[in-house]
C-alpha atoms as a PDB file:
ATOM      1  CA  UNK A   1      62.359 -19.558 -71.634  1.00  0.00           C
ATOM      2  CA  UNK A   2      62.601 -22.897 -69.917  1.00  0.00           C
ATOM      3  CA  UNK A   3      65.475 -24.521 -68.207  1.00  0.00           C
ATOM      4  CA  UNK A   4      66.514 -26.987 -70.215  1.00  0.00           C
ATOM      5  CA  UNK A   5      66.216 -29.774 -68.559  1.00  0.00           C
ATOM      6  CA  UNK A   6      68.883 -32.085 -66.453  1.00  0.00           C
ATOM      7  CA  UNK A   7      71.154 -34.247 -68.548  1.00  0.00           C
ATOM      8  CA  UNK A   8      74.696 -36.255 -68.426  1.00  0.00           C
ATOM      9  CA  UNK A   9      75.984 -33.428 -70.998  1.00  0.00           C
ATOM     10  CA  UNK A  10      79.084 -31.823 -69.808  1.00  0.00           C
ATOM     11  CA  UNK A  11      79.011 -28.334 -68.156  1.00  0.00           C
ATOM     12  CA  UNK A  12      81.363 -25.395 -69.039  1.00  0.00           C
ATOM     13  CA  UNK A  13      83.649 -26.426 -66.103  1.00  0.00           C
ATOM     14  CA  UNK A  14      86.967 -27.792 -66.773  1.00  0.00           C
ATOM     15  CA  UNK A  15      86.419 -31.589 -66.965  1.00  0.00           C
ATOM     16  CA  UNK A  16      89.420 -32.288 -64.452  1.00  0.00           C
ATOM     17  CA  UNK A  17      89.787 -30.867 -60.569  1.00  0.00           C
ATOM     18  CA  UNK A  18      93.703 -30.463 -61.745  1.00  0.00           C
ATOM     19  CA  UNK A  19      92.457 -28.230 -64.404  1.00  0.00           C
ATOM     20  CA  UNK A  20      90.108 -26.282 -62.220  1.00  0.00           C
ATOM     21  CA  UNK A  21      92.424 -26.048 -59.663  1.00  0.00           C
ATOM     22  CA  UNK A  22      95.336 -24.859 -61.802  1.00  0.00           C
ATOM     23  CA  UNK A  23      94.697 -20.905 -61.406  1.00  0.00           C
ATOM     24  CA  UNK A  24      93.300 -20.868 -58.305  1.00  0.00           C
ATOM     25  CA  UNK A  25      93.767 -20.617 -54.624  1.00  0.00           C
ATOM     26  CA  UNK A  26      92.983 -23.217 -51.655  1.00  0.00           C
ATOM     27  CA  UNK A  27      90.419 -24.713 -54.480  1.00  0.00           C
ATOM     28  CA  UNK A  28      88.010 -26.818 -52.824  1.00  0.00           C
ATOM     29  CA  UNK A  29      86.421 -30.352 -54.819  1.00  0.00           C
ATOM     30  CA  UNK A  30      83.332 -30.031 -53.805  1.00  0.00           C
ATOM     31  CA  UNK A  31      83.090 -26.164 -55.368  1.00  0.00           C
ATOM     32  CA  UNK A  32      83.759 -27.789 -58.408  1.00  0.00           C
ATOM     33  CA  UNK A  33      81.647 -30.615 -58.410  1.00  0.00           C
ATOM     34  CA  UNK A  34      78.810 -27.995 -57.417  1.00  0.00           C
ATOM     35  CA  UNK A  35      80.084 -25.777 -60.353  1.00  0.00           C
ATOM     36  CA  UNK A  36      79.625 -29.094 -62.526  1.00  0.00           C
ATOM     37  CA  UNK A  37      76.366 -29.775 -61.613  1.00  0.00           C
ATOM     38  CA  UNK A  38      74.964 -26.704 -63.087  1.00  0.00           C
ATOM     39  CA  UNK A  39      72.406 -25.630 -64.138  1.00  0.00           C
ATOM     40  CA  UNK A  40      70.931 -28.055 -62.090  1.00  0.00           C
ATOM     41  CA  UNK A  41      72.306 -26.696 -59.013  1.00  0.00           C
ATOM     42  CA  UNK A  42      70.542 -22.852 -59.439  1.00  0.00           C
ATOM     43  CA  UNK A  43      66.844 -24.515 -60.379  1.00  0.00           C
ATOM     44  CA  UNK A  44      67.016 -27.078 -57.396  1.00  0.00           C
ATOM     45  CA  UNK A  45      67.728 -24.000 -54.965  1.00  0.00           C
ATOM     46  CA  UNK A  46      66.231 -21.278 -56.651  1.00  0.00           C
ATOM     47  CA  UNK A  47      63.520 -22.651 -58.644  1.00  0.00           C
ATOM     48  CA  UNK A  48      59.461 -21.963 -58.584  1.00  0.00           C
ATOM     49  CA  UNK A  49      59.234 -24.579 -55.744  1.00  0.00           C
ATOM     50  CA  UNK A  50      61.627 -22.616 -53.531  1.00  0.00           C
ATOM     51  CA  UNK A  51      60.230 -19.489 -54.561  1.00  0.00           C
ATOM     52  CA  UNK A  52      56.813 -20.579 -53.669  1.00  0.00           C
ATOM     53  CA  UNK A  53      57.855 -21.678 -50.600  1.00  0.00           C
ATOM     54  CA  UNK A  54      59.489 -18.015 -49.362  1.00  0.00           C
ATOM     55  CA  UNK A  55      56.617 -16.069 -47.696  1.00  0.00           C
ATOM     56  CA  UNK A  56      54.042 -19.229 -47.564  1.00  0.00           C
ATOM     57  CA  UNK A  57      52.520 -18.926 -51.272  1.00  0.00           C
ATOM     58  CA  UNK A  58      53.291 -22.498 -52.075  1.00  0.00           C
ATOM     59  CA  UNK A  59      49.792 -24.541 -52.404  1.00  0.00           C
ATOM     60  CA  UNK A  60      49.283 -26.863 -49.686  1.00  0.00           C
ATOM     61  CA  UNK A  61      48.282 -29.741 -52.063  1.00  0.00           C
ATOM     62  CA  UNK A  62      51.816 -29.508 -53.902  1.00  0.00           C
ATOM     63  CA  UNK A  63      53.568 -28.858 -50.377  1.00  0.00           C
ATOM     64  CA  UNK A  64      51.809 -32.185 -49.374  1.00  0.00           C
ATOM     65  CA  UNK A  65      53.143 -34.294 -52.461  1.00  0.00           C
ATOM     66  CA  UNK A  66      56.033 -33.538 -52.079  1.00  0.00           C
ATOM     67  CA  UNK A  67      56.201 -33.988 -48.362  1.00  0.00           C
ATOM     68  CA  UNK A  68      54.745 -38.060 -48.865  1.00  0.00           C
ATOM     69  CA  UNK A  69      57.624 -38.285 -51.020  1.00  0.00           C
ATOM     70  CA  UNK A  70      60.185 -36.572 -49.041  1.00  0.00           C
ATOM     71  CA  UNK A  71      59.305 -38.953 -45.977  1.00  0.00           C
ATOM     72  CA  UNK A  72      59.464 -42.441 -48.537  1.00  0.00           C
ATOM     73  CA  UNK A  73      62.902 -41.533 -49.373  1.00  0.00           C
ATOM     74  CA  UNK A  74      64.295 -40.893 -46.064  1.00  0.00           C
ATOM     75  CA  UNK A  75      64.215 -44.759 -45.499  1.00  0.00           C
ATOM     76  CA  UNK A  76      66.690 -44.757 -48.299  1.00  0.00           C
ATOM     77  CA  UNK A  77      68.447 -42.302 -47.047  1.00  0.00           C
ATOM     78  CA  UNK A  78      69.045 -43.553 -43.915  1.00  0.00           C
ATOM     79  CA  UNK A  79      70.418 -46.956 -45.480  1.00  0.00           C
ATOM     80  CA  UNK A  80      72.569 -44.678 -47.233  1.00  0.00           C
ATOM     81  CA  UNK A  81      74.382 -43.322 -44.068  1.00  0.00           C
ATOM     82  CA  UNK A  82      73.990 -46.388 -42.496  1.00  0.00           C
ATOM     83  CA  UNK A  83      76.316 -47.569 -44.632  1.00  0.00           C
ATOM     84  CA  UNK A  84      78.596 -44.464 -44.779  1.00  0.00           C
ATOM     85  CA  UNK A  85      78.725 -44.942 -40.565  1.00  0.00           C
ATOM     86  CA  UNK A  86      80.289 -48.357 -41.376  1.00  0.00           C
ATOM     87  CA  UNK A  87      82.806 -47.266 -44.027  1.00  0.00           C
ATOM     88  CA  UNK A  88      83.912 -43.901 -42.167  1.00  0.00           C
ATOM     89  CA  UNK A  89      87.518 -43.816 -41.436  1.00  0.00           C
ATOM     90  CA  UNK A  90      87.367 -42.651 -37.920  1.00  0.00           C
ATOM     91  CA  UNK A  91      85.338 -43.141 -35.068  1.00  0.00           C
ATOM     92  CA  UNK A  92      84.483 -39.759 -35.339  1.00  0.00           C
ATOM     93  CA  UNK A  93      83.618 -39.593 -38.128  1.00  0.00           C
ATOM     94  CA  UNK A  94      81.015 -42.261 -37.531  1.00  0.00           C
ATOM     95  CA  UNK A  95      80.106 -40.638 -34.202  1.00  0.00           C
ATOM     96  CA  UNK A  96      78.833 -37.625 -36.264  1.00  0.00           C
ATOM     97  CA  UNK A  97      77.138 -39.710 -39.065  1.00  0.00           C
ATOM     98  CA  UNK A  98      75.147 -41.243 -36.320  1.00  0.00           C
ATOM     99  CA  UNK A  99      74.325 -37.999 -34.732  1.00  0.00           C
ATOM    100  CA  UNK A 100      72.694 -37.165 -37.729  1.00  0.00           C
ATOM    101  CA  UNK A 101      71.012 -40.464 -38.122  1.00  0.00           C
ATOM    102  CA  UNK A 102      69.503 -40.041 -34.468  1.00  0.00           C
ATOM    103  CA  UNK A 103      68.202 -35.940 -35.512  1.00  0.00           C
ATOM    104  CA  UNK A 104      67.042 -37.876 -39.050  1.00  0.00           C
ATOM    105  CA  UNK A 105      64.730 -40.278 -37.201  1.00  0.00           C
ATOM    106  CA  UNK A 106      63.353 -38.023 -34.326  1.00  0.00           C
ATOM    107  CA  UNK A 107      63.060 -34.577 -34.565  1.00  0.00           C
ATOM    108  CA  UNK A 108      62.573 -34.480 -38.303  1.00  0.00           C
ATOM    109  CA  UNK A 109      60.683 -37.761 -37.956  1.00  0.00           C
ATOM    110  CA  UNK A 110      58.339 -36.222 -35.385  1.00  0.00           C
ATOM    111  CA  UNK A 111      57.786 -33.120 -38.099  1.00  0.00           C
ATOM    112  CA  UNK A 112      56.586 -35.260 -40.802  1.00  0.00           C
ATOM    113  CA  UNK A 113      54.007 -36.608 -38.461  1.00  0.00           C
ATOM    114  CA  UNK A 114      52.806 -33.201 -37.419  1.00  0.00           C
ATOM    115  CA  UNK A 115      52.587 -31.943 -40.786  1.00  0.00           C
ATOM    116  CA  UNK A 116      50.914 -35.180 -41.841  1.00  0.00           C
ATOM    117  CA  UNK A 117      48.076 -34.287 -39.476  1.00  0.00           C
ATOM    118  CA  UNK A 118      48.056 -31.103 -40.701  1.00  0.00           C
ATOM    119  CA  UNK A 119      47.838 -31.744 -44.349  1.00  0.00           C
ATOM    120  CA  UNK A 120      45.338 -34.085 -43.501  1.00  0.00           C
ATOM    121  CA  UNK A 121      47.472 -36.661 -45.663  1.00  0.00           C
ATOM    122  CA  UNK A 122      46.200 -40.646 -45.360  1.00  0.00           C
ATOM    123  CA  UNK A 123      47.949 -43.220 -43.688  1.00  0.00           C
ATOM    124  CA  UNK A 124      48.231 -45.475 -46.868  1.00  0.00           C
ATOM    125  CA  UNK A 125      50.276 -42.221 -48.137  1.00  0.00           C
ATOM    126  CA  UNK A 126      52.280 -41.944 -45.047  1.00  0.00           C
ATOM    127  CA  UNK A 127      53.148 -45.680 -44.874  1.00  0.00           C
ATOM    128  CA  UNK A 128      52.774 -46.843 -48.745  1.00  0.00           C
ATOM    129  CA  UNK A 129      52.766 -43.821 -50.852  1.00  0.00           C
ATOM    130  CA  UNK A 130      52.631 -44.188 -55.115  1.00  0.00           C
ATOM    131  CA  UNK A 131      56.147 -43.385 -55.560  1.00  0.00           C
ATOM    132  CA  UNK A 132      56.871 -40.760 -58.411  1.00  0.00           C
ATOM    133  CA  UNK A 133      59.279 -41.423 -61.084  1.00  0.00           C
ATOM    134  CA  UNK A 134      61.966 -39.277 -59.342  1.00  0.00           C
ATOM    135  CA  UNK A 135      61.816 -40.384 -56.007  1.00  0.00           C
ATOM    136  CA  UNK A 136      62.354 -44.653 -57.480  1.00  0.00           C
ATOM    137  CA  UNK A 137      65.399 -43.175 -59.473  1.00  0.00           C
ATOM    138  CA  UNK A 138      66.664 -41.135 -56.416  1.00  0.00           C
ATOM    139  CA  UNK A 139      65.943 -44.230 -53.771  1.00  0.00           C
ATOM    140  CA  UNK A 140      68.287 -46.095 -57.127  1.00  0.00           C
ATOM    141  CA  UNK A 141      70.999 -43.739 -57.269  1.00  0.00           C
ATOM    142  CA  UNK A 142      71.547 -44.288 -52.996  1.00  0.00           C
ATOM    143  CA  UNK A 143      71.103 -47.929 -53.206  1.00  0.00           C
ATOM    144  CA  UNK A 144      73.833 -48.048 -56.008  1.00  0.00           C
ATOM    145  CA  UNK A 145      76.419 -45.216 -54.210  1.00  0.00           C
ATOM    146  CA  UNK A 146      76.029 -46.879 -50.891  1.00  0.00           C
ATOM    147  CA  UNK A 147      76.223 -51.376 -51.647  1.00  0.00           C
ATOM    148  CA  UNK A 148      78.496 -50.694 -55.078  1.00  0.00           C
ATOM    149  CA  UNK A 149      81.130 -48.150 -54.043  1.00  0.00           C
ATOM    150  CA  UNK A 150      82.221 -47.160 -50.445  1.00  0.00           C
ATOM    151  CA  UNK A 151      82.780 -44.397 -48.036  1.00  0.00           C
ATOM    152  CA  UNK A 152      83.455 -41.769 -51.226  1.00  0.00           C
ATOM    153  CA  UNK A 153      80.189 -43.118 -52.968  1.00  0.00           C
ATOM    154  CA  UNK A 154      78.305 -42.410 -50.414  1.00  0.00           C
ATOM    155  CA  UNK A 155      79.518 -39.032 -49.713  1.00  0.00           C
ATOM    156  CA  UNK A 156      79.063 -37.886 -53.072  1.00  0.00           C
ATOM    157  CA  UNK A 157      75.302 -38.461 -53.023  1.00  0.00           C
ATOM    158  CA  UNK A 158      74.953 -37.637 -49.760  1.00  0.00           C
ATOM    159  CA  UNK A 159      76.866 -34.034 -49.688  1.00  0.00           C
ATOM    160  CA  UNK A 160      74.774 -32.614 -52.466  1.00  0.00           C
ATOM    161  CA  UNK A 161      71.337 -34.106 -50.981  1.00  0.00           C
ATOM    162  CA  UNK A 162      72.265 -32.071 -48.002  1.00  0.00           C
ATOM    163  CA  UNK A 163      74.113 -28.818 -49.566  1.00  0.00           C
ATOM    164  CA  UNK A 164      70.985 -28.218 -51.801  1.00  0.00           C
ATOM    165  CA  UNK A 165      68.529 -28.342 -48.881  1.00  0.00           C
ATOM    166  CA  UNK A 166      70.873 -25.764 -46.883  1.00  0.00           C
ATOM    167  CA  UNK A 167      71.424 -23.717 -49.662  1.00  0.00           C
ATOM    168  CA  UNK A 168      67.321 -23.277 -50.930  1.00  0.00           C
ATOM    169  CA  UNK A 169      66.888 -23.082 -47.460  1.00  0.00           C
ATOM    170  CA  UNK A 170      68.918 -20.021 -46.646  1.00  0.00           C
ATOM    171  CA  UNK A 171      67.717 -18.274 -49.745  1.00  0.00           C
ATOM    172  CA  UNK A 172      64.241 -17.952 -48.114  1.00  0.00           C
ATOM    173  CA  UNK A 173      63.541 -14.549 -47.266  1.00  0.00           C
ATOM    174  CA  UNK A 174      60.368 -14.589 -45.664  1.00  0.00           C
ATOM    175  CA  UNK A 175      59.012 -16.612 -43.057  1.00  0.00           C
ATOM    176  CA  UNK A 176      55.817 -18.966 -43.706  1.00  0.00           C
ATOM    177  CA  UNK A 177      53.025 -18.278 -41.237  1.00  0.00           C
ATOM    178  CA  UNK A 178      52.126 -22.430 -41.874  1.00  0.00           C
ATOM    179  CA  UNK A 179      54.138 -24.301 -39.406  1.00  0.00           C
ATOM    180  CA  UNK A 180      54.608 -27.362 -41.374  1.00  0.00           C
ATOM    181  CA  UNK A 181      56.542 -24.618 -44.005  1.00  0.00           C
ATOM    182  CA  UNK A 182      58.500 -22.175 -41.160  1.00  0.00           C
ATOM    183  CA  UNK A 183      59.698 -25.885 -39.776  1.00  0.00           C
ATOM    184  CA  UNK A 184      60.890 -27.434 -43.407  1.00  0.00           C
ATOM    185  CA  UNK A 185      63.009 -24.279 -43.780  1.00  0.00           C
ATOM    186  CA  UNK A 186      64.266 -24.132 -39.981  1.00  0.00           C
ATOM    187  CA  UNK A 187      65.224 -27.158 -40.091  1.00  0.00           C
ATOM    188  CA  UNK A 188      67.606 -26.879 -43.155  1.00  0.00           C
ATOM    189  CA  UNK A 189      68.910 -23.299 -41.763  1.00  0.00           C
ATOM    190  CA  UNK A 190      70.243 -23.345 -38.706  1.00  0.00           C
ATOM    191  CA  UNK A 191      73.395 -23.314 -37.356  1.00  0.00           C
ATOM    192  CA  UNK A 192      73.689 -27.203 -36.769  1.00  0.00           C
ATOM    193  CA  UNK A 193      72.672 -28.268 -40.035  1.00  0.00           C
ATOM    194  CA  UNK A 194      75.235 -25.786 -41.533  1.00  0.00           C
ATOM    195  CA  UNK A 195      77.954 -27.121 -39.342  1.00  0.00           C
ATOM    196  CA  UNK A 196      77.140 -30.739 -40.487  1.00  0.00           C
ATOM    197  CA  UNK A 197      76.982 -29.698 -44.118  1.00  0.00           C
ATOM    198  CA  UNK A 198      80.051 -28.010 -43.996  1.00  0.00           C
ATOM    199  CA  UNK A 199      81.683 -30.885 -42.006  1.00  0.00           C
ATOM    200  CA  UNK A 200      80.380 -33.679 -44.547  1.00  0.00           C
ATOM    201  CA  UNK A 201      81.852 -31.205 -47.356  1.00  0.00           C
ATOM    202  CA  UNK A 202      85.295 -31.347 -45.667  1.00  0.00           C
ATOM    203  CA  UNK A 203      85.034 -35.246 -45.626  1.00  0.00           C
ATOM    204  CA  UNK A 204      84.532 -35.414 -49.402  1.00  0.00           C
ATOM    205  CA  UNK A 205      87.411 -32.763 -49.934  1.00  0.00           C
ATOM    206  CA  UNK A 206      89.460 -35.130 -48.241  1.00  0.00           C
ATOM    207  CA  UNK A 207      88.168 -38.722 -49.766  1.00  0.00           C
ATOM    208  CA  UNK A 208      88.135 -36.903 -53.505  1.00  0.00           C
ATOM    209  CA  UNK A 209      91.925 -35.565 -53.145  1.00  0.00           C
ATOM    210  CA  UNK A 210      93.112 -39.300 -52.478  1.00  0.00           C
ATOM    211  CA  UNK A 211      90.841 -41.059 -55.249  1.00  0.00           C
ATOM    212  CA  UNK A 212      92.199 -42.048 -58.949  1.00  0.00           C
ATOM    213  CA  UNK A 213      91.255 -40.442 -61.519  1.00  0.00           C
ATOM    214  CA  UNK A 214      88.763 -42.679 -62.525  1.00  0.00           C
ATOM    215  CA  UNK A 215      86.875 -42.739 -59.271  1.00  0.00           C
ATOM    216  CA  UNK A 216      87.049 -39.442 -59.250  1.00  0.00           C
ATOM    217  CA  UNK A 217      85.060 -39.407 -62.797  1.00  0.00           C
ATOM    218  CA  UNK A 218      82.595 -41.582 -60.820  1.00  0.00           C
ATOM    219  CA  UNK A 219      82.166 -39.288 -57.810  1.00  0.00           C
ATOM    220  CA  UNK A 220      81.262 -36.193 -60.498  1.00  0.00           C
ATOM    221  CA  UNK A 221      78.703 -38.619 -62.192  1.00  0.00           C
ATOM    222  CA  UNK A 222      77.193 -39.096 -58.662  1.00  0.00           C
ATOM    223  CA  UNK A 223      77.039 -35.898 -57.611  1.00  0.00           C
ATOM    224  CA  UNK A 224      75.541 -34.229 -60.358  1.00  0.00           C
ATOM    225  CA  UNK A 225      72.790 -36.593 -60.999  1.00  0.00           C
ATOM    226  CA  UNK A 226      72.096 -36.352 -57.192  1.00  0.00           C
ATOM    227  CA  UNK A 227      71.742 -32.719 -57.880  1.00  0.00           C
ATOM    228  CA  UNK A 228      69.388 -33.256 -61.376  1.00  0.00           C
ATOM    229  CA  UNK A 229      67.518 -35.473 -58.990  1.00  0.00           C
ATOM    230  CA  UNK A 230      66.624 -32.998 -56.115  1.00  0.00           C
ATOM    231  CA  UNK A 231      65.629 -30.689 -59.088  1.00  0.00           C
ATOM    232  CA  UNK A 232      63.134 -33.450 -60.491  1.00  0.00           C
ATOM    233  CA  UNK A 233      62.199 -34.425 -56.637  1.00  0.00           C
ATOM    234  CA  UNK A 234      61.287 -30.947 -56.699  1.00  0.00           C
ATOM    235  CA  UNK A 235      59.270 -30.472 -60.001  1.00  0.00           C
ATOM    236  CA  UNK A 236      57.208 -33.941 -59.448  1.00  0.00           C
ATOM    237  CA  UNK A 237      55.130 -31.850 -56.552  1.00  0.00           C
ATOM    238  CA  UNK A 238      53.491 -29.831 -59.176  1.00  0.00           C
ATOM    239  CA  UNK A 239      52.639 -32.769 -61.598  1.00  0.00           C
ATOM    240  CA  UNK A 240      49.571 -34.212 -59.517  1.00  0.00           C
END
């Protein structure tokens, strides 16, 4: 049976953190705001994409779609932590936002070129790719978290973005022999990335138990369409 697929419906999650929280202990925002973005959550990290990707058996012409439009959205969403550097409460907070930034524009930066060469993908796709339908709504969504909300906005776009990769990425069993696919999943499970995941978690934790209540109705709305997104982003590779 299909998925059904993504939609503003409500989940069976209470509709309130204070309700969700009631009966349990140290209860944690973003768990619920994961929990609410189901099913989405499950097909972005353990749909056919990821489990084509486990052991190498993904084709390279889908791996390479999706890769062109992986690399156009990372200008977006480096505007989007560009912003979140300036509206970070701390100066270290902003120190590790621009950590990040730095890793996002060389060492992943560097892999897209590599793979590029590899994939034997054109440089009118590398520089001015067609975008797919998902990638203009996700490149949207960042635009609209980032220059119409503030630091919370941001985070709520931004944590799931990130969680989803770490989480697919840790589900992967089996190595890929192609480098451009062992270096996509190292580079979403390592130690670092986890660290910064968990950190960025911990910063939304903190920014969602100080919001109203009607930010934080916005902040759910953002983070589960992020998550429906990544789950499109993901099914777009195999349309062609």
């Amino acid at each position: 049976m299909d998925t059904p697929k993504s939609s503003d419906s409500e989940p069976a999650v209470p509709r309130t953190f204070a309700d969700y929280a009631a009966n349990r202990t140290d209860p944690r925002a973003t768990d619920w705001l994961r929990e609410r973005s189901e099913p989405d959550w499950t097909e972005a990290t353990e749909g056919r994409f990821v489990r084509e990707l486990d052991g190498g058996e993904i084709d390279d012409a889908v791996f390479r779609r999706y890769l062109v439009q992986d690399y156009a959205f990372v200008e977006s969403l480096a505007s989007l932590i560009g912003y979140a550097i300036g509206d970070a409460p701390t100066m270290a907070a902003k120190g590790r936002l621009v950590e990040f930034l730095e890793t996002l524009t060389t060492e992943e930066n560097d892999y897209f070129e590599r793979s590029f060469d590899a994939l034997n993908v054109p440089e009118s796709d590398r520089s001015d790719p067609e975008l797919a339908s998902s990638t203009r709504a996700f490149e949207d969504l960042l635009g609209r978290a980032s220059r119409g909300g503030g630091y919370a906005e941001s985070l709520a776009a931004f944590v799931p973005a990130e969680w989803v990769y770490l989480a697919w990425a840790r589900s992967v069993e089996e190595t890929p022999s192609e480098f451009y696919l062992a270096e996509w999943v190292a580079l979403h499970d390592n130690p670092d990335f986890a660290s910064f995941v968990g950190w960025l978690r911990e910063e939304l934790d903190r920014e969602f138990e100080t919001a109203s209540p009607r930010r934080r109705r916005r902040l759910d709305r953002l983070f589960r369409r992020t998550v429906g997104l990544e789950r499109e982003f993901f099914e777009a590779a195999y349309e062609g």
